[in-house]
Each structure stands twice: as structure tokens, then as C-alpha cells.
Protein backbone atom coordinates (compact mmCIF):
# COMPACT_ATOMS: atom_id res chain seq x y z
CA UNK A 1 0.00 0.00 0.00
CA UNK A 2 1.60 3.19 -0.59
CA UNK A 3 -0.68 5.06 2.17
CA UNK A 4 -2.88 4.57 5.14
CA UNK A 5 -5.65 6.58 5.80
CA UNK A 6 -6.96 6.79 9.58
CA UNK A 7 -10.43 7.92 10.09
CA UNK A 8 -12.01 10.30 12.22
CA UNK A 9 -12.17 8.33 15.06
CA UNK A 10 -8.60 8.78 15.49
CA UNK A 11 -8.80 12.52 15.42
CA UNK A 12 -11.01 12.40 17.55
CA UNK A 13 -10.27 9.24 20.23
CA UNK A 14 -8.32 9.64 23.43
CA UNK A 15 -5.04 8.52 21.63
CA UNK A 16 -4.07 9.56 18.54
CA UNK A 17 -0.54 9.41 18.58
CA UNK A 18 -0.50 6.12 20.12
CA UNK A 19 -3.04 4.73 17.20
CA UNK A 20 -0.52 6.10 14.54
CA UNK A 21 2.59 4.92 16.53
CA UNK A 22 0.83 1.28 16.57
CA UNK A 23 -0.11 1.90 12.88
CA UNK A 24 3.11 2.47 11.66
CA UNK A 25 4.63 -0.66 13.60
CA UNK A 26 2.70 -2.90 11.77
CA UNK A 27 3.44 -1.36 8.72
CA UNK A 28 7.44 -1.82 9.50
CA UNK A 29 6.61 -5.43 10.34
CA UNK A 30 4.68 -6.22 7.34
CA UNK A 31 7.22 -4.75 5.54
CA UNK A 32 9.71 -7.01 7.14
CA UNK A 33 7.83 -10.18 5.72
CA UNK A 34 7.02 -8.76 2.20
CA UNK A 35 8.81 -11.11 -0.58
CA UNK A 36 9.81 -8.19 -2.47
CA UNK A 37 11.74 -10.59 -5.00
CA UNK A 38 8.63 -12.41 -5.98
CA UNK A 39 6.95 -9.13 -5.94
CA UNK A 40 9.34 -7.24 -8.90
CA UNK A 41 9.43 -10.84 -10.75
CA UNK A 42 5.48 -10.70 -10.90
CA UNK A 43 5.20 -7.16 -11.50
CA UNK A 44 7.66 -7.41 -14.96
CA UNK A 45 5.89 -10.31 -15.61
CA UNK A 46 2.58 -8.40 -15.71
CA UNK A 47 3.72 -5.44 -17.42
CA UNK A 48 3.76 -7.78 -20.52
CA UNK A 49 5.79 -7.46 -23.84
CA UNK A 50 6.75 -5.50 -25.47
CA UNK A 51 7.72 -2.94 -22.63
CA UNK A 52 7.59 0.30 -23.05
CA UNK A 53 11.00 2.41 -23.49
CA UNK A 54 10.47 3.90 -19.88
CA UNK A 55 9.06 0.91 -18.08
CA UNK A 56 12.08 -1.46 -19.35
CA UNK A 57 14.13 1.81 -18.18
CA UNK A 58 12.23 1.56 -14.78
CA UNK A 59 12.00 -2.33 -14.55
CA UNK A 60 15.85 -2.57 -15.15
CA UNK A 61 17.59 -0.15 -12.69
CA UNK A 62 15.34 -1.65 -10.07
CA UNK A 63 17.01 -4.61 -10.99
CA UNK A 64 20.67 -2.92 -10.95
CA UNK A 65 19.95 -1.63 -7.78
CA UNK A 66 19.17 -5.09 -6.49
CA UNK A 67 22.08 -6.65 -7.95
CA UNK A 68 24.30 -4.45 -6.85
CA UNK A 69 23.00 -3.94 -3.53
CA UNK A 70 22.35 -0.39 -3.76
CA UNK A 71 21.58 1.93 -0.69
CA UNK A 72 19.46 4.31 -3.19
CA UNK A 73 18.20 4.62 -6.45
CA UNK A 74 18.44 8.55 -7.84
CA UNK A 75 15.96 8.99 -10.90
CA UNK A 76 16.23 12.46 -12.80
CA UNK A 77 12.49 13.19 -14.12
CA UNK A 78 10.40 16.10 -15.04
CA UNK A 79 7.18 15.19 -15.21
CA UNK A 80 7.96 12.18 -12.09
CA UNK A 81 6.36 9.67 -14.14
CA UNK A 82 9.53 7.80 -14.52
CA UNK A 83 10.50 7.58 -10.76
CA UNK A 84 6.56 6.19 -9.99
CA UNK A 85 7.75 3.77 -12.11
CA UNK A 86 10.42 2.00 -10.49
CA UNK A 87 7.99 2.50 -7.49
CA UNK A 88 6.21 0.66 -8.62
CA UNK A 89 8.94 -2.48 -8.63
CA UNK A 90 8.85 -2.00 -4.71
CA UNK A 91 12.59 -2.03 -4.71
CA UNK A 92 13.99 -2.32 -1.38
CA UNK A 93 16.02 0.75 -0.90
CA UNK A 94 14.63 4.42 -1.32
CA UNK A 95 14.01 5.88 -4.32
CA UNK A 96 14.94 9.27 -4.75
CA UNK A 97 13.37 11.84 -7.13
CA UNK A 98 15.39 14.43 -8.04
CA UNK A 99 13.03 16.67 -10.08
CA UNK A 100 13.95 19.26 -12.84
CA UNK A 101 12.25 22.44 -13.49
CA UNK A 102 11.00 23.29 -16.83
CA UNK A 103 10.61 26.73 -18.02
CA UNK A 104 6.96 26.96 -19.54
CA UNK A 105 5.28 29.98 -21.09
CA UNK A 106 1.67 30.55 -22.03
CA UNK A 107 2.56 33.35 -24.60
CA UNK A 108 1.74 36.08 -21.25
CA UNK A 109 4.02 35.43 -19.03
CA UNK A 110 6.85 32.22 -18.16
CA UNK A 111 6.79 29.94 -15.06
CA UNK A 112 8.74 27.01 -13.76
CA UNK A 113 6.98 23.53 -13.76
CA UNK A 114 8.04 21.26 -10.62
CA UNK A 115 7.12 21.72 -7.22
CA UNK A 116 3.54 20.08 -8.33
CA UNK A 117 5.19 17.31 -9.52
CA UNK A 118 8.02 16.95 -6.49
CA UNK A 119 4.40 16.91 -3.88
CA UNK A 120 2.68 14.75 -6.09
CA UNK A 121 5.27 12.57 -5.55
CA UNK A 122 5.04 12.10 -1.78
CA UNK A 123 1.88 10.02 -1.63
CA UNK A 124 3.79 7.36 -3.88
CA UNK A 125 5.48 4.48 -1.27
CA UNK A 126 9.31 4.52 -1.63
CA UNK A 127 9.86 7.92 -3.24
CA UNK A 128 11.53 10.88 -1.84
CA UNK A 129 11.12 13.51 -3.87
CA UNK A 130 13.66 16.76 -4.21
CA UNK A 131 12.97 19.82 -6.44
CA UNK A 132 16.15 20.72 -8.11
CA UNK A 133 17.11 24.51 -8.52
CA UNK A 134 17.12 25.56 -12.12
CA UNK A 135 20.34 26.87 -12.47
CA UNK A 136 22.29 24.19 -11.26
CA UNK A 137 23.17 22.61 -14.32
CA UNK A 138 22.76 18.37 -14.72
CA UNK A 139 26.31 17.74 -15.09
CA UNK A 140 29.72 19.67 -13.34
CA UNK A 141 31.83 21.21 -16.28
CA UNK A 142 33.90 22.81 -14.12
CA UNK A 143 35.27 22.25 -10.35
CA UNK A 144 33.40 25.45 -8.63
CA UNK A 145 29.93 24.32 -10.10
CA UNK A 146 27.69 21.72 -7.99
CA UNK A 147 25.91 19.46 -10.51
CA UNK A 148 22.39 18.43 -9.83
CA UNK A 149 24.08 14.45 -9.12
CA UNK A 150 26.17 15.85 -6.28
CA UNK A 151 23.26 17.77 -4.50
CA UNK A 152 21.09 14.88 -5.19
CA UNK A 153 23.83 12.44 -3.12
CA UNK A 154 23.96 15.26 -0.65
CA UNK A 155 20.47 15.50 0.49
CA UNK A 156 20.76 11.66 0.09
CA UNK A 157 23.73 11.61 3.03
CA UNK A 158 21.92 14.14 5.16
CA UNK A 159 18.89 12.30 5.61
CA UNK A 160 20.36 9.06 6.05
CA UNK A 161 19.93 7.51 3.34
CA UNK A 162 23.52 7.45 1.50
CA UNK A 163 26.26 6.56 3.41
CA UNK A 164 30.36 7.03 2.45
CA UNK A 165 31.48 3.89 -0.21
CA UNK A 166 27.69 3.06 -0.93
CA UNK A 167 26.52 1.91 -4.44
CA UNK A 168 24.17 4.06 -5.95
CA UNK A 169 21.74 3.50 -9.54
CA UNK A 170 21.04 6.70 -10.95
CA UNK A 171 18.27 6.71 -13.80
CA UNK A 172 18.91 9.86 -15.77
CA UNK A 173 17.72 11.13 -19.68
CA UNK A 174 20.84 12.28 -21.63
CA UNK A 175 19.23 13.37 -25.03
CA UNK A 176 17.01 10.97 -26.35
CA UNK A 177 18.82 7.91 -24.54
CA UNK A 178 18.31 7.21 -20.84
């Protein structure tokens, strides 16, 4: 399940924390016993053939990340669509979506496209979203500039998530190839 909604009772009983303290130890326990394994092999499975570009994209660091025992995965998306996609794999480790502004215009007057998508994002199980800043450019050309990948691994260290000598899979667009 990717959320749990508590009814009103629990706003309104004599203990609310307590009910979502007890509600989120049985999600860490049911976690504990979920056969993720079986659970990505049925889930490609389903998806069918052929795949699409982005869900073999999705399907396939998932399994990377597995592989390779990965602490993270880091997926670069505008829209998010690609990083609910290897969400939807359930991979074990967090997946974190770094997303990229776009610059849109509707002919009176220009806005960025993002934050809608980065909040969107938090209801999906797994996913940690992070709005990128627009003017941090995707890849370092020089030493003094911070690329996108670097804040990315640095907001994934500071929450926990990363830790010095881990593997990371990073899912990123480069053109028209991913």
C-alpha cells in the first residue's frame, strides 16, 4: 500500500498518537515479511511485452539496484512519471526523485513547472522527492559548479539515506537515450 488513511475516530479518540505509533509498527513489520523478490518478478511479468522504453528503463535499474546492492536509487524526471515507475517495482532501498524544473510559457508570461510534480510525488510508497534549482546545471563542467548528481547524493547523506562507499543507480535522460 503506498498510504494509510486513519479515520475520524482517530482525530477524535483519546489517543491519537498512540493509534498512529501502533499503525506504523505494523506497517514496518509487514514490511519485514514482504517477498519483495517475488513481488518485482510478478510485477515485470505483468507489465507484458513489449515494454515500453520507460518501463524497461524503470523495470531494469530496479534490478541494478538489487544486484548491486544499492543503498538508493536517484531517478532524474520532469514530469515524475519515470520515478513512480520503479515504485512501482517496490525495490527495497529508497528511491529518490530528483526533479527538474521546466521553463513553460503561455505566450503572457513564463513559469517554472516542478514543485507540483516533487508533492505529487510524496503520496507514492518509496519515493523521496527533491525539487532541483534551475540553475544548477545536470552535469559539473567545471570544479566550482555543484551538478544536480552531487546535491542529489547530498540531500541523500543528510537524511540518512547514503552513506560514504555506498553503491548508488542513478536513472537519468541524456538526449534521447536514458
Amino acid at each position: 500500500s503506498d498510504a494509510i488513511l486513519l479515520g475520524a475516530e482517530t482525530l477524535r479518540g483519546l489517543y491519537p498518537v498512540e493509534t498512529v505509533s501502533t499503525v506504523g509498527k505494523i506497517c514496518a513489520e509487514a514490511e519485514k515479511v514482504f517477498n519483495q523478490d517475488l513481488y518485482f518478478k510478478k510485477t515485470v511479468k505483468n507489465v507484458g511485452e513489449p515494454m515500453s522504453h520507460l518501463e524497461s528503463i524503470a523495470s531494469t535499474a530496479v534490478r541494478a539496484a538489487i544486484k548491486v546492492k544499492a543503498s538508493a536509487i536517484i531517478c532524474f524526471t520532469s514530469s515524475g512519471r519515470a520515478a513512480r515507475l520503479i515504485a512501482k517495482y517496490r525495490p527495497t532501498m529508497p528511491v529518490i526523485s530528483v526533479v527538474i524544473p521546466r521553463l513553460k510559457t503561455n505566450q503572457l508570461r513564463w513559469t517554472f513547472s516542478g514543485a507540483f510534480e516533487a508533492r505529487q510525488s510524496l503520496i507514492v510508497r518509496g519515493l523521496f522527492p527533491m525539487l532541483a534549482d534551475p540553475q544548477h546545471p545536470a552535469e559539473s563542467k567545471s570544479g566550482s559548479n555543484e551538478s544536480v548528481l552531487k546535491v542529489a547524493l547530498d540531500h541523500g547523506k543528510a537524511s540518512g539515506v547514503i552513506k560514504p562507499h555506498d553503491r548508488v543507480v542513478v536513472c537519468q535522460k541524456l538526449g534521447d537515450a536514458s
